[in-house]
C-alpha atoms as a PDB file:
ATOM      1  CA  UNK A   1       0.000   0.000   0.000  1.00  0.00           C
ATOM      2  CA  UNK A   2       1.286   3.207  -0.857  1.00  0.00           C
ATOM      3  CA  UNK A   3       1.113   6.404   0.913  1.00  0.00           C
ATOM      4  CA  UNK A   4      -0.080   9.171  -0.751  1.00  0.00           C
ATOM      5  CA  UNK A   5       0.985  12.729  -0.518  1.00  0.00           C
ATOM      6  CA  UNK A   6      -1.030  14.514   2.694  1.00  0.00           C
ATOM      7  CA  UNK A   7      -1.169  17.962   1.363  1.00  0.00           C
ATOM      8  CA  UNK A   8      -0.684  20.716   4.020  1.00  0.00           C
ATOM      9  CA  UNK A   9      -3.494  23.085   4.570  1.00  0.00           C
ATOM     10  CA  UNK A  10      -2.559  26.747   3.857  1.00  0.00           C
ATOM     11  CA  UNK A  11      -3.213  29.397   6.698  1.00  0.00           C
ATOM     12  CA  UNK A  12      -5.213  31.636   5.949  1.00  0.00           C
ATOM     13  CA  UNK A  13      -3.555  35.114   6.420  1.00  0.00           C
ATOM     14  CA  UNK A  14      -6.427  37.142   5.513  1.00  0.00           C
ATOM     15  CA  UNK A  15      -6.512  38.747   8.580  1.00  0.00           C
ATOM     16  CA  UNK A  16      -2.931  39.261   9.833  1.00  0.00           C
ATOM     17  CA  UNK A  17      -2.556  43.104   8.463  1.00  0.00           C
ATOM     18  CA  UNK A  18      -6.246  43.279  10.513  1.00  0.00           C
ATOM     19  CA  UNK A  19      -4.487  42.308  13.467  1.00  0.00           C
ATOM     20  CA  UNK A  20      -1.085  44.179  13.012  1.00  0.00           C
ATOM     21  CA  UNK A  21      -3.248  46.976  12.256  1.00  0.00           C
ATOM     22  CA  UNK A  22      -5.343  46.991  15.707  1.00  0.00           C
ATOM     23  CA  UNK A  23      -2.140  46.023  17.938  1.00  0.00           C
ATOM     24  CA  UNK A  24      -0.183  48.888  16.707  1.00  0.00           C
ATOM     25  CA  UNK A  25      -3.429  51.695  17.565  1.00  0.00           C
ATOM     26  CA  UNK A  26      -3.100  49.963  20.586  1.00  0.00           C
ATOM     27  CA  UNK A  27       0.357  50.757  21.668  1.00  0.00           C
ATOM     28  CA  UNK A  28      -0.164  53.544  20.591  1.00  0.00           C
ATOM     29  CA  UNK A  29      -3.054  54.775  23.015  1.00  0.00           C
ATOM     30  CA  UNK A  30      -1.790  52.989  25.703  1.00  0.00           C
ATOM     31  CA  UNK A  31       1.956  54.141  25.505  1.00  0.00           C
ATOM     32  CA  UNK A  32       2.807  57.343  27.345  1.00  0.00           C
ATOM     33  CA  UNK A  33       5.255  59.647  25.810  1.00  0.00           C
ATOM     34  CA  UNK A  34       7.456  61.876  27.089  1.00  0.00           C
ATOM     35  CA  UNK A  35       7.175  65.392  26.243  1.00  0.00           C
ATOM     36  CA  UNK A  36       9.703  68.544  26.094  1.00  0.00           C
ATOM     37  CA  UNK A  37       8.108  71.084  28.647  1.00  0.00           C
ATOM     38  CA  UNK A  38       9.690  74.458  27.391  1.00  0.00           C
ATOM     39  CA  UNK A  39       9.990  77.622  30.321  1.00  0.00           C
ATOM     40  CA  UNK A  40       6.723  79.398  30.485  1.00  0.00           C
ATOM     41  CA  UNK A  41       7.805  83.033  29.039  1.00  0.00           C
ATOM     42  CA  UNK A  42       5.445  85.991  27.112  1.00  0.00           C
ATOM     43  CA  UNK A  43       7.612  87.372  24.346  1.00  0.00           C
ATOM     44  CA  UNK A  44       6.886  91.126  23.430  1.00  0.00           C
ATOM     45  CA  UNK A  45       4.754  91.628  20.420  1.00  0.00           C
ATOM     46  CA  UNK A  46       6.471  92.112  17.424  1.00  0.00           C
ATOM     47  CA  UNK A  47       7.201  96.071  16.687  1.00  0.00           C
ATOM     48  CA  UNK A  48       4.862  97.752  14.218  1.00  0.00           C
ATOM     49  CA  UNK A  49       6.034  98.634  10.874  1.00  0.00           C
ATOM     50  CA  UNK A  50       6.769 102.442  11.113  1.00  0.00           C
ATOM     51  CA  UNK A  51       7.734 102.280  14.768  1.00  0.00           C
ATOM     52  CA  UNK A  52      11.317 103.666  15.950  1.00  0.00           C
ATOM     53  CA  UNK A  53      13.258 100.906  17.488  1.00  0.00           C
ATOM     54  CA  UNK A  54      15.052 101.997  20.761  1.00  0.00           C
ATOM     55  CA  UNK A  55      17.464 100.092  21.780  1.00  0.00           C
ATOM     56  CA  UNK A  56      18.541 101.960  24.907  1.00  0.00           C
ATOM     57  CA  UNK A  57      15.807 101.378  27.438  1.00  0.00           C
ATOM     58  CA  UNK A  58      17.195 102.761  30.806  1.00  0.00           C
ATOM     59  CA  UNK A  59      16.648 101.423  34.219  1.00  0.00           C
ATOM     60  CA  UNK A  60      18.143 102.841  37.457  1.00  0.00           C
ATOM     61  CA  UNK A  61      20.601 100.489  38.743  1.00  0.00           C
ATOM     62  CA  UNK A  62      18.764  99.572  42.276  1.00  0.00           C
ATOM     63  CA  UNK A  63      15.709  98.088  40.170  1.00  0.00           C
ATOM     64  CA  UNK A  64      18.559  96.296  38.567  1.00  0.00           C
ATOM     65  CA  UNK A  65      19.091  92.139  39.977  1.00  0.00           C
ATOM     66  CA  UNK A  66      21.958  91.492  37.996  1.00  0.00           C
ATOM     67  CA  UNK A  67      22.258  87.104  38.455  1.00  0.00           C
ATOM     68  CA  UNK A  68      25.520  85.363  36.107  1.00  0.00           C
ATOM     69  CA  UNK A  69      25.340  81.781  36.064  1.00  0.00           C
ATOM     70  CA  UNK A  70      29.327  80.713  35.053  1.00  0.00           C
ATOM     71  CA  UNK A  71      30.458  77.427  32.911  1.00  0.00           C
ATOM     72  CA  UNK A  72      31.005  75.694  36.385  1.00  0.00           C
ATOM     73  CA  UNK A  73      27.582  76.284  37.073  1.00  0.00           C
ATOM     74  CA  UNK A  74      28.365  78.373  39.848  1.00  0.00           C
ATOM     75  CA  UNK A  75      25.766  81.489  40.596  1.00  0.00           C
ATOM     76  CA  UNK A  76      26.237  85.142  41.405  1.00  0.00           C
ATOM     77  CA  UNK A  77      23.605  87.544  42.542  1.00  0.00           C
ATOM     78  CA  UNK A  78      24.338  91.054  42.295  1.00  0.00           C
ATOM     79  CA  UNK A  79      28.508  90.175  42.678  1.00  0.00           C
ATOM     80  CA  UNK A  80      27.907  88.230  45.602  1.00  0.00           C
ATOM     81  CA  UNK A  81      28.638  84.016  45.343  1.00  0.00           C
ATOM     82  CA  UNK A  82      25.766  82.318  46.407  1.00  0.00           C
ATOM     83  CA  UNK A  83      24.142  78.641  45.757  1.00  0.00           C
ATOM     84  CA  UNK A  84      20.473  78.244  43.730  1.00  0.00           C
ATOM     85  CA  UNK A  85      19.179  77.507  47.170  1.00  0.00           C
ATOM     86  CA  UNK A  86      19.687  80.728  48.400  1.00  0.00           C
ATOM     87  CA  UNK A  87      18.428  82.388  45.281  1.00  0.00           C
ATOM     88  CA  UNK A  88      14.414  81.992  45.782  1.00  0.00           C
ATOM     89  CA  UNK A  89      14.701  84.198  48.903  1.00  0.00           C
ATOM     90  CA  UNK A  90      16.949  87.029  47.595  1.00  0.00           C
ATOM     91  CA  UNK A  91      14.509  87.222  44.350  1.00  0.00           C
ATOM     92  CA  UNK A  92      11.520  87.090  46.881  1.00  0.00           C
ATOM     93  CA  UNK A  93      13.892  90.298  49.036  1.00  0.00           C
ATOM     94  CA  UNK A  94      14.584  91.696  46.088  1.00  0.00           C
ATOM     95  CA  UNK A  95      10.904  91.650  44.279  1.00  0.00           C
ATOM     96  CA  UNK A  96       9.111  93.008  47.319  1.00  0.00           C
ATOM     97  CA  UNK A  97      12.077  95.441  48.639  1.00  0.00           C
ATOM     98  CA  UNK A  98       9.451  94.643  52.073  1.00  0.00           C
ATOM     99  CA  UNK A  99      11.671  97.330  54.065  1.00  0.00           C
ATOM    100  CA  UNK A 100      12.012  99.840  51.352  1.00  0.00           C
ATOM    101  CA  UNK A 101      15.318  99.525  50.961  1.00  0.00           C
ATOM    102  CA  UNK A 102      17.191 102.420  49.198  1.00  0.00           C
ATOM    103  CA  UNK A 103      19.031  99.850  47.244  1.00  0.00           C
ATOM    104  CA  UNK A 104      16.291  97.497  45.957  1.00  0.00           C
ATOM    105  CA  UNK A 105      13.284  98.309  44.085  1.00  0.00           C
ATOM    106  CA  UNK A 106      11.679 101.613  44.098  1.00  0.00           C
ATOM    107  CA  UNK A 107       8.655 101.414  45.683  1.00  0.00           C
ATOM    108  CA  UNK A 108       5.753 103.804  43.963  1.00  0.00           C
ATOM    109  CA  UNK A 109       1.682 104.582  44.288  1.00  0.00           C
ATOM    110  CA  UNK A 110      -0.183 102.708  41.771  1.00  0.00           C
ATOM    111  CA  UNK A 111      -3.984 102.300  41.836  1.00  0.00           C
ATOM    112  CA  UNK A 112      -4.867  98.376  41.236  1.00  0.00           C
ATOM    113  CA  UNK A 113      -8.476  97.444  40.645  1.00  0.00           C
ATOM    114  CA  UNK A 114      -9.065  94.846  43.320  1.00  0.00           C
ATOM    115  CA  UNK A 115      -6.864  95.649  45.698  1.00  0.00           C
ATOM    116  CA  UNK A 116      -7.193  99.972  45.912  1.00  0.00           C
ATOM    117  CA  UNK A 117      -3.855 102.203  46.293  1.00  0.00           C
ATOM    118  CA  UNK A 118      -0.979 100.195  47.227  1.00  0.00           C
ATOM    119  CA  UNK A 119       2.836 100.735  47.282  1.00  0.00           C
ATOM    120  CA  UNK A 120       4.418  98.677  44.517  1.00  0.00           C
ATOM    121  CA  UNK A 121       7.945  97.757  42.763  1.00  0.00           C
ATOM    122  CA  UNK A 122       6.806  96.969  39.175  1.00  0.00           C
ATOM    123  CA  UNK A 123       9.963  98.800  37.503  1.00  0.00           C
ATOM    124  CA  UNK A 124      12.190  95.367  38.920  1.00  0.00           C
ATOM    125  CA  UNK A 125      13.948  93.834  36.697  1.00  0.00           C
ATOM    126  CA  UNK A 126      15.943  90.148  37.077  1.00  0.00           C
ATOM    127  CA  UNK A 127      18.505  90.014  34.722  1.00  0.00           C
ATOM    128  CA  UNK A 128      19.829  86.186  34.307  1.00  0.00           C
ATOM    129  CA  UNK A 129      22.772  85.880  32.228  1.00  0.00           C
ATOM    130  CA  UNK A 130      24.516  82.392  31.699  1.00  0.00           C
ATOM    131  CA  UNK A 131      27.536  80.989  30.187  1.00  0.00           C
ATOM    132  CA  UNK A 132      27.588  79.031  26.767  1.00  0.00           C
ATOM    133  CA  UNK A 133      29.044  76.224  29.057  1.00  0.00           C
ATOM    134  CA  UNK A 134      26.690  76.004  31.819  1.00  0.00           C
ATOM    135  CA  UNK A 135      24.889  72.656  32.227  1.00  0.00           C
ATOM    136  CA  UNK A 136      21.034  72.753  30.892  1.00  0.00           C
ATOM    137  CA  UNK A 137      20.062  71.349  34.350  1.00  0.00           C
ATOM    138  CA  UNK A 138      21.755  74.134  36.523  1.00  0.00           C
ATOM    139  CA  UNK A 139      20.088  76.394  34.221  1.00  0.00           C
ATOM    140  CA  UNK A 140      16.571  75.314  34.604  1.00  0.00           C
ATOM    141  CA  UNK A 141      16.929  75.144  38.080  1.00  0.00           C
ATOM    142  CA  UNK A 142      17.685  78.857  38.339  1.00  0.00           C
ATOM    143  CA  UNK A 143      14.709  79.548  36.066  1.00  0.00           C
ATOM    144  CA  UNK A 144      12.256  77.329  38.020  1.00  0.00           C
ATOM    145  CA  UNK A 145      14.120  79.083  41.507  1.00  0.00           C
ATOM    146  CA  UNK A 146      13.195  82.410  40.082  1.00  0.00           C
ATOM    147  CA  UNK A 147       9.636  81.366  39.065  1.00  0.00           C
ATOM    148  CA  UNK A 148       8.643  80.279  42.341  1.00  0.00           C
ATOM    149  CA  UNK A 149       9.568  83.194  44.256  1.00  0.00           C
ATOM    150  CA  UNK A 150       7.019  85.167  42.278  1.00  0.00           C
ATOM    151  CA  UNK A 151       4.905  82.458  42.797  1.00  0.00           C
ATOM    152  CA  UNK A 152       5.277  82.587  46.260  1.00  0.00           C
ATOM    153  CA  UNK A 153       4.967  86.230  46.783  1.00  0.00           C
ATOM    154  CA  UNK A 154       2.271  85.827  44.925  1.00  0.00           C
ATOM    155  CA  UNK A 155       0.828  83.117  47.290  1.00  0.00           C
ATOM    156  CA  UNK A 156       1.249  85.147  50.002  1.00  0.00           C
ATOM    157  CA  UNK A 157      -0.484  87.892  49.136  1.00  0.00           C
ATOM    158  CA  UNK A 158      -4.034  86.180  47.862  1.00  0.00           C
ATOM    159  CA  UNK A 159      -3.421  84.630  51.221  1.00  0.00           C
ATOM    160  CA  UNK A 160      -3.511  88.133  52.488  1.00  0.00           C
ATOM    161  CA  UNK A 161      -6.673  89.531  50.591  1.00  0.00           C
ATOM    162  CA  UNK A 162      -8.512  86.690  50.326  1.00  0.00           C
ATOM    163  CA  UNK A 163      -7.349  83.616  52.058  1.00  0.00           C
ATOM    164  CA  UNK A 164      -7.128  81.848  49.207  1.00  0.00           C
ATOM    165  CA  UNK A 165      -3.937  80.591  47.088  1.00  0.00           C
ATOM    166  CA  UNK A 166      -3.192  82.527  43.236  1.00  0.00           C
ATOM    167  CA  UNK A 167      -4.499  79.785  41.354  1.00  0.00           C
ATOM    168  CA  UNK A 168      -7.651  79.406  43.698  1.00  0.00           C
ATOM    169  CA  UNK A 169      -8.260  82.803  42.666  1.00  0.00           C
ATOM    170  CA  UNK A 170     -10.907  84.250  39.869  1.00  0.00           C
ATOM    171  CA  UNK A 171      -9.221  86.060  36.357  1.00  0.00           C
ATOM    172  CA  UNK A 172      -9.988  89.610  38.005  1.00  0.00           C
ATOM    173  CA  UNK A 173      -8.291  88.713  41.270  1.00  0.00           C
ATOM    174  CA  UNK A 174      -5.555  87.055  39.492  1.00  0.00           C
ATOM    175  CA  UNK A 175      -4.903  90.132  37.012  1.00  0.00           C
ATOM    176  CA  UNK A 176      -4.696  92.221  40.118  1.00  0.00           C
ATOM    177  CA  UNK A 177      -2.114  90.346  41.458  1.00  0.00           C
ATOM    178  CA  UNK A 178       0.010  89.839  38.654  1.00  0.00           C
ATOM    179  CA  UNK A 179      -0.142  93.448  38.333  1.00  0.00           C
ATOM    180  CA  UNK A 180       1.429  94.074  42.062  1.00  0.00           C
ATOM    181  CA  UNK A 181       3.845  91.430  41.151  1.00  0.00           C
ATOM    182  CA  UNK A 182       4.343  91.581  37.385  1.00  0.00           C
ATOM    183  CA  UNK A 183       7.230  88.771  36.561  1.00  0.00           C
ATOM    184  CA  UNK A 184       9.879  90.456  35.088  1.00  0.00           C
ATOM    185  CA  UNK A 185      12.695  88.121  34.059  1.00  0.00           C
ATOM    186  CA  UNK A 186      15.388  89.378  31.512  1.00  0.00           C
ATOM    187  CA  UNK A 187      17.638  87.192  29.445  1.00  0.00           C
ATOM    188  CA  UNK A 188      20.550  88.010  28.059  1.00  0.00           C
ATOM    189  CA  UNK A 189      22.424  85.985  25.827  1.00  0.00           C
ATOM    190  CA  UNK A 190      24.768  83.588  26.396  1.00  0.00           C
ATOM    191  CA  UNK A 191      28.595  84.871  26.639  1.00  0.00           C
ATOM    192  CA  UNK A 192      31.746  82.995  27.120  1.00  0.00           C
ATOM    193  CA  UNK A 193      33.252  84.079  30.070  1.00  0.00           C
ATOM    194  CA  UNK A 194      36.244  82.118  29.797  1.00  0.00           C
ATOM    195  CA  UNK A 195      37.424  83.722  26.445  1.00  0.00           C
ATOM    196  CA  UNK A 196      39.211  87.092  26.366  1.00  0.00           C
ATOM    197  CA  UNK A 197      38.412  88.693  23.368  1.00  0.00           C
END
């Protein structure tokens, strides 16, 4: 008796690009990825057509926190060696000027809807300058340090007026705050400190 040839069944494949199709939405929805948070900064609106451009904006030295961040990632505030622990609190100082100090912020009467006639130090400026060879994660530590102490001061004074936190706050409430503590955060760009040129 001879064997015949058993045949082998084909398999059917109809489906497989059906199923490759549905795994790979699935990964997809499922997988979390990670995303690039940038630093939260308002750029000035571009400058109209026909408007002068002024380069020379002057600002008296006292509203002036001058804050270098080196290639070894070491910080000075206003000359003065200090670590990125210590610099929430002098930006807080500094931002408030709470003793009117005659070398921090000028304080000055401004009307603020929401809050009535108050003594404030809007003309601030933090000036963060860093060098091309300081570490990205120094850096954004010194942004997120100077962030928080307007947050903070912030904070505090909803606290004050309302007993509630900033973000617990309505837009109105919020805009009056913001406009006793307006963040003010200048960058300049990136030198080389090490070269002598």
């Amino acid at each position: 008796m001879a064997k015949g040839k058993r045949s082998v069944p084909d398999i059917n494949s109809s489906s497989t690009a059906d199923i490759a199709f549905l795994l790979l939405i699935f990964f997809l929805l499922t997988t979390s990825m990670d995303t690039d948070r940038g630093l939260a900064r308002r750029l000035p609106p571009p400058p109209e057509k026909d408007a002068k451009v002024d380069d020379e904006v002057t600002v008296k030295e006292r509203n002036v926190l001058q804050i270098l961040l080196n290639k070894n990632d070491q910080l000075m505030c206003n000359g003065e060696q200090i670590t990125v622990k210590e610099l929430r609190e002098r930006a807080k100082e500094f931002i408030a000027n709470p003793t009117d100090d005659p070398n921090m912020p000028e304080k000055h009467p401004k009307n603020i809807p929401g809050l009535g006639d108050v003594m404030v130090t809007d003309k601030h400026v933090i000036s963060l300058q860093n060098d091309r060879g300081t570490t990205y994660s120094e850096y954004i530590k010194v942004q997120n340090e100077l962030v928080a102490a307007y947050n903070e001061l912030r904070d505090e004074l909803s606290q004050e007026k309302w007993g509630k936190n900033y973000s617990e706050l309505d837009e109105s409430r919020q805009e009056a705050v913001r406009d006793f503590y307006p963040q003010r955060i200048s960058e300049a760009e990136p030198k080389n400190y090490g070269d002598k040129k």
